[in-house]
PDB file of N, CA and C in Angstrom:
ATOM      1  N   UNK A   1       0.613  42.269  -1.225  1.00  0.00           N
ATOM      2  CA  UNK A   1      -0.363  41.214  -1.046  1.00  0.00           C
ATOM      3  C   UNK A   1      -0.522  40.376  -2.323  1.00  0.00           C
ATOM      4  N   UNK A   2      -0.685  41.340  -3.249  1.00  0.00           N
ATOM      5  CA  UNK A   2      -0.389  40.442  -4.242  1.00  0.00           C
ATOM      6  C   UNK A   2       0.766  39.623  -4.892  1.00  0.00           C
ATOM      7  N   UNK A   3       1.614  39.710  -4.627  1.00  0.00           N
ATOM      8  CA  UNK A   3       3.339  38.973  -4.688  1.00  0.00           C
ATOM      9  C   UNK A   3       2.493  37.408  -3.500  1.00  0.00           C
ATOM     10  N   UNK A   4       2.115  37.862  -2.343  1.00  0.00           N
ATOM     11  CA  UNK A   4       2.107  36.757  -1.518  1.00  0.00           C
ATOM     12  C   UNK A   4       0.686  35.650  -2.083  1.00  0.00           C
ATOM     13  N   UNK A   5      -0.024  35.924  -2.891  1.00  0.00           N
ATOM     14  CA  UNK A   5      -1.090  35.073  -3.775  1.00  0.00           C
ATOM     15  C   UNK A   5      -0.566  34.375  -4.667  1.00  0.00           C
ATOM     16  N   UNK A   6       0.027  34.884  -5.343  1.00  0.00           N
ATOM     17  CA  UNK A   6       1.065  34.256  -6.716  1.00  0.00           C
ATOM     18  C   UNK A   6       2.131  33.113  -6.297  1.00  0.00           C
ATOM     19  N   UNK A   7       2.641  33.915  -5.012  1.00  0.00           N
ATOM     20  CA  UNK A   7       3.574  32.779  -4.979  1.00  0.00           C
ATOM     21  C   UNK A   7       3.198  31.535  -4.377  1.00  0.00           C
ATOM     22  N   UNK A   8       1.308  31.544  -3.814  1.00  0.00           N
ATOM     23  CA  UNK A   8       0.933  30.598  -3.144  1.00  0.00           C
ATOM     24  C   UNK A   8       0.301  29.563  -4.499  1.00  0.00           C
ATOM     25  N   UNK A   9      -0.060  30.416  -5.540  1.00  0.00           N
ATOM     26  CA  UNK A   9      -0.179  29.482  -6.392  1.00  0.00           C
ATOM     27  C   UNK A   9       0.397  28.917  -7.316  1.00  0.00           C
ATOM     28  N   UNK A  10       1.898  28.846  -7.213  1.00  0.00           N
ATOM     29  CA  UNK A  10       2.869  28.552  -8.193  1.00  0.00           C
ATOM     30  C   UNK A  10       3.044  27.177  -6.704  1.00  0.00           C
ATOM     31  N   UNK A  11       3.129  27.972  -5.689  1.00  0.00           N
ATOM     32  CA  UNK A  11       3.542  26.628  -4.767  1.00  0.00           C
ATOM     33  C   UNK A  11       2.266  24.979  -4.716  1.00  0.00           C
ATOM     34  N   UNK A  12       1.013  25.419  -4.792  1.00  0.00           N
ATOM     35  CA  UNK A  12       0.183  24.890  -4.604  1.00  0.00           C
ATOM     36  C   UNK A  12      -0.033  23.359  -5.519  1.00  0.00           C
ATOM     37  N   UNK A  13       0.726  23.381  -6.997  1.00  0.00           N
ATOM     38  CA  UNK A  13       0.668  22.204  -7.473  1.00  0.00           C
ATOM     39  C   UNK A  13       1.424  21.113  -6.720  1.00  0.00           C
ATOM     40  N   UNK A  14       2.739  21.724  -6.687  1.00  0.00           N
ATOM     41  CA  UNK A  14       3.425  21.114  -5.869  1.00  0.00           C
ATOM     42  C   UNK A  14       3.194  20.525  -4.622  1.00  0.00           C
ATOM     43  N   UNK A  15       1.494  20.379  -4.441  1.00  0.00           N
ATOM     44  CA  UNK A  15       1.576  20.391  -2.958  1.00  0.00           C
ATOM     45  C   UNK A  15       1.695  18.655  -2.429  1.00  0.00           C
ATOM     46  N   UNK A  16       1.085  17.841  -3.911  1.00  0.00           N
ATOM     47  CA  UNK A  16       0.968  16.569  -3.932  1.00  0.00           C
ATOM     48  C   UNK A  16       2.323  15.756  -4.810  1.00  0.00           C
ATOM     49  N   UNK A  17       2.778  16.461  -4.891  1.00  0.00           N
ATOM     50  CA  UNK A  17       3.975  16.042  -5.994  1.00  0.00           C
ATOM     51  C   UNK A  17       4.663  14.612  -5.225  1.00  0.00           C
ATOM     52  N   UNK A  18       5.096  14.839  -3.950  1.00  0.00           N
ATOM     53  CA  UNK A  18       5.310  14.056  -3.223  1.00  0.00           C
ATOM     54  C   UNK A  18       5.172  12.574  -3.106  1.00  0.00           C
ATOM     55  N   UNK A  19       3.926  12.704  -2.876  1.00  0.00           N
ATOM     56  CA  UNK A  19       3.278  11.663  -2.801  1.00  0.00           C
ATOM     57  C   UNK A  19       2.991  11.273  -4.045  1.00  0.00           C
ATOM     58  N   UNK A  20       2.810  11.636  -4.985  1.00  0.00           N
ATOM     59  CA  UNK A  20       2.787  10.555  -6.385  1.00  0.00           C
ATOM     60  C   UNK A  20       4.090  10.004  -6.609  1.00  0.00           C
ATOM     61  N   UNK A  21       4.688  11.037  -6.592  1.00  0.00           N
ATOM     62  CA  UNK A  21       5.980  10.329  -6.710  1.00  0.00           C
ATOM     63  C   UNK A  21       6.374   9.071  -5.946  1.00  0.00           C
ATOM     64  N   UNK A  22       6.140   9.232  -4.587  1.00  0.00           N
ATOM     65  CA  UNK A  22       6.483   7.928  -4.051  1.00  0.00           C
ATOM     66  C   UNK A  22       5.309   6.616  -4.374  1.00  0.00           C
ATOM     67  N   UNK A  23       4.032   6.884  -5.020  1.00  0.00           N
ATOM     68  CA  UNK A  23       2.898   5.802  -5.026  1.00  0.00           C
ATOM     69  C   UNK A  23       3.389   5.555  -6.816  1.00  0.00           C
ATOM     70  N   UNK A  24       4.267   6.144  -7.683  1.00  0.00           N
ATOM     71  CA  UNK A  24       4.085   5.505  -8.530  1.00  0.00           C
ATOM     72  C   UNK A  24       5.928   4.871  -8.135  1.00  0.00           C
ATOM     73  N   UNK A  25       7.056   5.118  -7.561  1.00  0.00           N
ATOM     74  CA  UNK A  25       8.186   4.504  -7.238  1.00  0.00           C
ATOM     75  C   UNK A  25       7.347   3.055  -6.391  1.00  0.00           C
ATOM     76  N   UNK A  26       6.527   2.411  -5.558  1.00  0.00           N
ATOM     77  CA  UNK A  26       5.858   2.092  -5.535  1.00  0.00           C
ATOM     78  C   UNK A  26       5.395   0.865  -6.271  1.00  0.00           C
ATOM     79  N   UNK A  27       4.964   1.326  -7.005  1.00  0.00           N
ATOM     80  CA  UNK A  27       4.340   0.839  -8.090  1.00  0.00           C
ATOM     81  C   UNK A  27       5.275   0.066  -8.770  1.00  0.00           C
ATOM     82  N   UNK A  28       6.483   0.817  -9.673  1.00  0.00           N
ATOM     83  CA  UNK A  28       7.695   0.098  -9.944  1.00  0.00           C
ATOM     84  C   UNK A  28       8.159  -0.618  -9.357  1.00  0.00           C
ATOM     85  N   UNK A  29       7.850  -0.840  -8.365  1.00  0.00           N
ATOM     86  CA  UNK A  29       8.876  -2.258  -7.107  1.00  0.00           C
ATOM     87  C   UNK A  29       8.040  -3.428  -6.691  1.00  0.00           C
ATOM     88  N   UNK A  30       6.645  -2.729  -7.255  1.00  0.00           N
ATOM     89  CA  UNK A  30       5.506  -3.580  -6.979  1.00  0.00           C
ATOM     90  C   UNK A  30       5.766  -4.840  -8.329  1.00  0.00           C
ATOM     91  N   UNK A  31       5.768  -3.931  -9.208  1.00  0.00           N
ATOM     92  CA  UNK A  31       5.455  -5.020 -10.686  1.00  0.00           C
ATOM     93  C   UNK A  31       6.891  -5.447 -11.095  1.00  0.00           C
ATOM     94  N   UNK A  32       8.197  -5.275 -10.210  1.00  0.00           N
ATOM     95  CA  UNK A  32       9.212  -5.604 -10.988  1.00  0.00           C
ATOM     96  C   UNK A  32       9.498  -7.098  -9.338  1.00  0.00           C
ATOM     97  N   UNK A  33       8.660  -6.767  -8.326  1.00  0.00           N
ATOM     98  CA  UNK A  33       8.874  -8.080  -7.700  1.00  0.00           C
ATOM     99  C   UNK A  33       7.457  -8.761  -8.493  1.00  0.00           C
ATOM    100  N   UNK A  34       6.271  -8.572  -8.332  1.00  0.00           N
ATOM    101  CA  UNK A  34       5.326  -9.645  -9.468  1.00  0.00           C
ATOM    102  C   UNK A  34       5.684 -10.343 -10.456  1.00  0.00           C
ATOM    103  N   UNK A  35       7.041  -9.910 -11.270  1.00  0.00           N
ATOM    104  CA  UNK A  35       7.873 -10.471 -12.307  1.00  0.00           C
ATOM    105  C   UNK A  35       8.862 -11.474 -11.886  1.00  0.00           C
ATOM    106  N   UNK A  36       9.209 -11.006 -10.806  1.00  0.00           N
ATOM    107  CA  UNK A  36      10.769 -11.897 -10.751  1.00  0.00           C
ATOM    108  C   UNK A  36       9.824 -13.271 -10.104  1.00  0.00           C
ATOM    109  N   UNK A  37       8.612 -12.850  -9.178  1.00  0.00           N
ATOM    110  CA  UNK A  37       8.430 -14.270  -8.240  1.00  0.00           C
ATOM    111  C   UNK A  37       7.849 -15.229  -9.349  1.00  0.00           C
ATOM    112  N   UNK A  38       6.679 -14.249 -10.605  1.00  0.00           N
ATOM    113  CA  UNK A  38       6.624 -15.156 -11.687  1.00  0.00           C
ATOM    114  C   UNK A  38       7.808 -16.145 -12.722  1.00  0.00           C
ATOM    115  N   UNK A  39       8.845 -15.175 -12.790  1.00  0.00           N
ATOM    116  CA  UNK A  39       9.727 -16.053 -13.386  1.00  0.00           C
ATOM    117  C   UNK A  39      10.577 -17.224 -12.866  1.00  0.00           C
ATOM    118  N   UNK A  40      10.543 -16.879 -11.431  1.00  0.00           N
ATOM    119  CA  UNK A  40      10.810 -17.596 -10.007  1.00  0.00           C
ATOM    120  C   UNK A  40       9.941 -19.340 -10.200  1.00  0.00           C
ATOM    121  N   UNK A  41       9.062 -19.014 -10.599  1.00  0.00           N
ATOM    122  CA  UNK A  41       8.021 -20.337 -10.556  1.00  0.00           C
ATOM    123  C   UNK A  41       7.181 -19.967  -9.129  1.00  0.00           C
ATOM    124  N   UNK A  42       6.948 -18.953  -8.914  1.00  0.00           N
ATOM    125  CA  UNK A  42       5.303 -18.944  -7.683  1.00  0.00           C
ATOM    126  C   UNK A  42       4.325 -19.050  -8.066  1.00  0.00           C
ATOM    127  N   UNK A  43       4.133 -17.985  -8.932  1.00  0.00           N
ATOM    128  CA  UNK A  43       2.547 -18.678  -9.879  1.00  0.00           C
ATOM    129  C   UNK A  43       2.435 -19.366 -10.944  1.00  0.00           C
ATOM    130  N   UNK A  44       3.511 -19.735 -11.821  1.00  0.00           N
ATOM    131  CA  UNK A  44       3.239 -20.501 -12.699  1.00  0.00           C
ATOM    132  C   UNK A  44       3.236 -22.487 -12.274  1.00  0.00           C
ATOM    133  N   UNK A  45       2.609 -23.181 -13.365  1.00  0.00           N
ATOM    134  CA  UNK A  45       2.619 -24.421 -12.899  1.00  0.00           C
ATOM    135  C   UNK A  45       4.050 -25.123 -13.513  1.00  0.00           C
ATOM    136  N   UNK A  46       4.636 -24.447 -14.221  1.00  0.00           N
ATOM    137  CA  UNK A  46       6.453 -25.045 -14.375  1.00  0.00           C
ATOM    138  C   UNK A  46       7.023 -25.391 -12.782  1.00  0.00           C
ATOM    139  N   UNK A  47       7.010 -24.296 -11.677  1.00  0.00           N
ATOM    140  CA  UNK A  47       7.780 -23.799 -10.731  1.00  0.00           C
ATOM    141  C   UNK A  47       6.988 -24.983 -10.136  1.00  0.00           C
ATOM    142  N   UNK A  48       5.519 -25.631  -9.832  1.00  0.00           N
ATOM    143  CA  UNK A  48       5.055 -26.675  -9.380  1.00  0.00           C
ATOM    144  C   UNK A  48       5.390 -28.064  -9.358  1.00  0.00           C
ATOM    145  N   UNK A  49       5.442 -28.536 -10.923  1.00  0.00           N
ATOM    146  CA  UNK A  49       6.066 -29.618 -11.386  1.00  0.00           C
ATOM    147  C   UNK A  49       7.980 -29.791 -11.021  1.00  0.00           C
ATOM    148  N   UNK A  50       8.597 -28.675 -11.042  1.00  0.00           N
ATOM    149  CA  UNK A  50      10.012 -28.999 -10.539  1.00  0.00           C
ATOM    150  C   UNK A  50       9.991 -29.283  -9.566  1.00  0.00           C
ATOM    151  N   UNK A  51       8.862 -28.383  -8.278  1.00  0.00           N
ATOM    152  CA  UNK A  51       9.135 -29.091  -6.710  1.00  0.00           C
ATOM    153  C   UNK A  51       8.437 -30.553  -6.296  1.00  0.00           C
ATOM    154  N   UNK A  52       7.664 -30.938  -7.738  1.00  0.00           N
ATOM    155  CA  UNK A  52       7.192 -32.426  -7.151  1.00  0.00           C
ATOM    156  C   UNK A  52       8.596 -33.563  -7.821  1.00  0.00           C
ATOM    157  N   UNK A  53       9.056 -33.128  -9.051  1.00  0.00           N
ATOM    158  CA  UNK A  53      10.318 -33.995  -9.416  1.00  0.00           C
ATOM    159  C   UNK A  53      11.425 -33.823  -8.165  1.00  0.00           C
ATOM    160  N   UNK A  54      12.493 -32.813  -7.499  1.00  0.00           N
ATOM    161  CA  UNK A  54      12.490 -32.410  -6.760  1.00  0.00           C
ATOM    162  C   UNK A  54      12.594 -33.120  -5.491  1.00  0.00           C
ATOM    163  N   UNK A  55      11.303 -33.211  -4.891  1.00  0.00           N
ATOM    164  CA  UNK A  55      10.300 -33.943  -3.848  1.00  0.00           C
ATOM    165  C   UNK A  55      10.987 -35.520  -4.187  1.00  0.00           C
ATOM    166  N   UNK A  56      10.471 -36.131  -5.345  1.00  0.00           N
ATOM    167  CA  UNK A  56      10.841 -37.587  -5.848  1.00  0.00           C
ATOM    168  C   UNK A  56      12.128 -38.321  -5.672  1.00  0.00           C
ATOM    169  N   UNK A  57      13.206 -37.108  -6.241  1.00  0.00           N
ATOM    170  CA  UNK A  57      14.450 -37.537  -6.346  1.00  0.00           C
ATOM    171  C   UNK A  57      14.650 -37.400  -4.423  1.00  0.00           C
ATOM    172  N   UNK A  58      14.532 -36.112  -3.703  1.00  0.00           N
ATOM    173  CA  UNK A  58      14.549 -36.528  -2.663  1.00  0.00           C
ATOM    174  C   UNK A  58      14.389 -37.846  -1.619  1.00  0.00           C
ATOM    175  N   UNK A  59      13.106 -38.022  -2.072  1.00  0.00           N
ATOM    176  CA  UNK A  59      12.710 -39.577  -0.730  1.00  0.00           C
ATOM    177  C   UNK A  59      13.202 -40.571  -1.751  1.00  0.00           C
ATOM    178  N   UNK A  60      13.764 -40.699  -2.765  1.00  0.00           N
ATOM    179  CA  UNK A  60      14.095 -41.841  -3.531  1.00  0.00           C
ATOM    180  C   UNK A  60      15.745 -42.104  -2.894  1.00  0.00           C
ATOM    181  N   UNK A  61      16.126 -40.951  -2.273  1.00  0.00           N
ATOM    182  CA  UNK A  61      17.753 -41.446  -1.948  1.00  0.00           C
ATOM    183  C   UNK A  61      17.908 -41.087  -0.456  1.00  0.00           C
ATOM    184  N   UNK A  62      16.353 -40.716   0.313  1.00  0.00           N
ATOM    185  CA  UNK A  62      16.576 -40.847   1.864  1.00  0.00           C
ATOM    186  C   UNK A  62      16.893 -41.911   2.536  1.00  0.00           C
ATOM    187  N   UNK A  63      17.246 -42.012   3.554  1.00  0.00           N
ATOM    188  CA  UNK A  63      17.968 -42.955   4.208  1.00  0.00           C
ATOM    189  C   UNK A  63      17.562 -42.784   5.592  1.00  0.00           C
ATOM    190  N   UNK A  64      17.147 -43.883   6.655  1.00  0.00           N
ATOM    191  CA  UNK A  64      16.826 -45.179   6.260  1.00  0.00           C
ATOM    192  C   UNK A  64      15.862 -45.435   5.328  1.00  0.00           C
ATOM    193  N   UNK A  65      15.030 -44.299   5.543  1.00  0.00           N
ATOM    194  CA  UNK A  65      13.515 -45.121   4.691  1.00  0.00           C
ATOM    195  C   UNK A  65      13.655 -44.619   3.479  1.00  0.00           C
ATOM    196  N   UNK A  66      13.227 -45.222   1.803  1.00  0.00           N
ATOM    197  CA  UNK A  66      13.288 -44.518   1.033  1.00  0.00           C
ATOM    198  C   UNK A  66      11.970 -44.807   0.080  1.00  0.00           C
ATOM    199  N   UNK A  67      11.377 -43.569  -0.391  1.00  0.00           N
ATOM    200  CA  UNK A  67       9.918 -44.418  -1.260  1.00  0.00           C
ATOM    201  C   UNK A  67      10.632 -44.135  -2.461  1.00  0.00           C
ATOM    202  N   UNK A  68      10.072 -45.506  -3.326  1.00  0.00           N
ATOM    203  CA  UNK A  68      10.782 -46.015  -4.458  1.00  0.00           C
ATOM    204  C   UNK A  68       9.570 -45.852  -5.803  1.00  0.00           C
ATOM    205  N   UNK A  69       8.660 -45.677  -5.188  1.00  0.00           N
ATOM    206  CA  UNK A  69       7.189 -45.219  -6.142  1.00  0.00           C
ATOM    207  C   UNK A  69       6.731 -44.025  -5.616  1.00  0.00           C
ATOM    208  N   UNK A  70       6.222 -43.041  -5.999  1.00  0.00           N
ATOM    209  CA  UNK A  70       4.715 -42.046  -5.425  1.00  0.00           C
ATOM    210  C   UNK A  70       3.684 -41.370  -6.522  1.00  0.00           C
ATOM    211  N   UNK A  71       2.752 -41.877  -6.437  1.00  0.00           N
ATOM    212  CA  UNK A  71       2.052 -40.825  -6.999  1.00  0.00           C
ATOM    213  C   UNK A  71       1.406 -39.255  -6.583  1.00  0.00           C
ATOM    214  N   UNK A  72       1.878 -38.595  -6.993  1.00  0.00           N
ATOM    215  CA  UNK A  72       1.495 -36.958  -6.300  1.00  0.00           C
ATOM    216  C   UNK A  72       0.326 -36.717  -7.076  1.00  0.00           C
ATOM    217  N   UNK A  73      -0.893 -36.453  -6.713  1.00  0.00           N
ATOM    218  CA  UNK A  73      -2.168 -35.475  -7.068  1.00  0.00           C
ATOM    219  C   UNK A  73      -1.824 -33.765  -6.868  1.00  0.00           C
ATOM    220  N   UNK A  74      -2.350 -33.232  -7.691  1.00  0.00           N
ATOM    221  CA  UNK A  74      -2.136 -31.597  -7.520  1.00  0.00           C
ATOM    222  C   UNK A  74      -3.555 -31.554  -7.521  1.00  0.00           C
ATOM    223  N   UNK A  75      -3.803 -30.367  -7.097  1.00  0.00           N
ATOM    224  CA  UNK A  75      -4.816 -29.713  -7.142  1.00  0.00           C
ATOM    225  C   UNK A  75      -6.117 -29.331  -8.555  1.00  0.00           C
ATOM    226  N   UNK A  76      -5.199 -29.965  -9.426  1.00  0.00           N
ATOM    227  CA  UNK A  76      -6.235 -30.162 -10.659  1.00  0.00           C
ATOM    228  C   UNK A  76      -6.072 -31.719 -10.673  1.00  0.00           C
ATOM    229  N   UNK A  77      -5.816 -32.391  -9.937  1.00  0.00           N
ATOM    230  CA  UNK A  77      -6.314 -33.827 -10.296  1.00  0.00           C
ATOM    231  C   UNK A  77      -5.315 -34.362 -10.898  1.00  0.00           C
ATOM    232  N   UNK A  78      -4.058 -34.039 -11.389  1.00  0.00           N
ATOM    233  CA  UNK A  78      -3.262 -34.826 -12.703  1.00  0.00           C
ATOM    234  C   UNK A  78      -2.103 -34.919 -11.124  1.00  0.00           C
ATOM    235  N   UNK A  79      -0.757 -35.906 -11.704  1.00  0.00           N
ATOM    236  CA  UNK A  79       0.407 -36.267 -11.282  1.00  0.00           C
ATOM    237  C   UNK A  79       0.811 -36.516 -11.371  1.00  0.00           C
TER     238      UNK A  79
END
């Protein structure tokens, strides 16, 4: 009886091992996509300003219609 106590508590840490393991693997995939979409331009305002230049050069060489001026407003007011 006593052999079968011991070996329940050598097993017992182990009982969550599992699951940390996978919440901190997790975690790593969490903050290494938060990085790439930042360097990407999603949250920064660099990645903003390229899709309004972008945008410009676009309708400047559409065809038939093409706008030859625009002013873009963002969301803080500047453009």
């Amino acid at each position: 009886m006593a052999r079968k106590t011991r070996a329940r508590r050598k097993a017992a840490p182990k009982k969550g091992q599992g699951s940390t393991e996978y919440l901190v693997a997790l975690v790593v995939v969490l903050v290494i996509a938060v990085i790439a979409i930042a360097l990407l331009g999603g949250f920064t305002p660099f990645g903003t300003q390229t899709t309004i230049e972008q945008s410009q050069a676009y309708w400047q060489g559409a065809t038939p219609f093409s706008i030859e001026e625009a002013q873009i407003v963002t969301q803080n007011g500047t453009g």
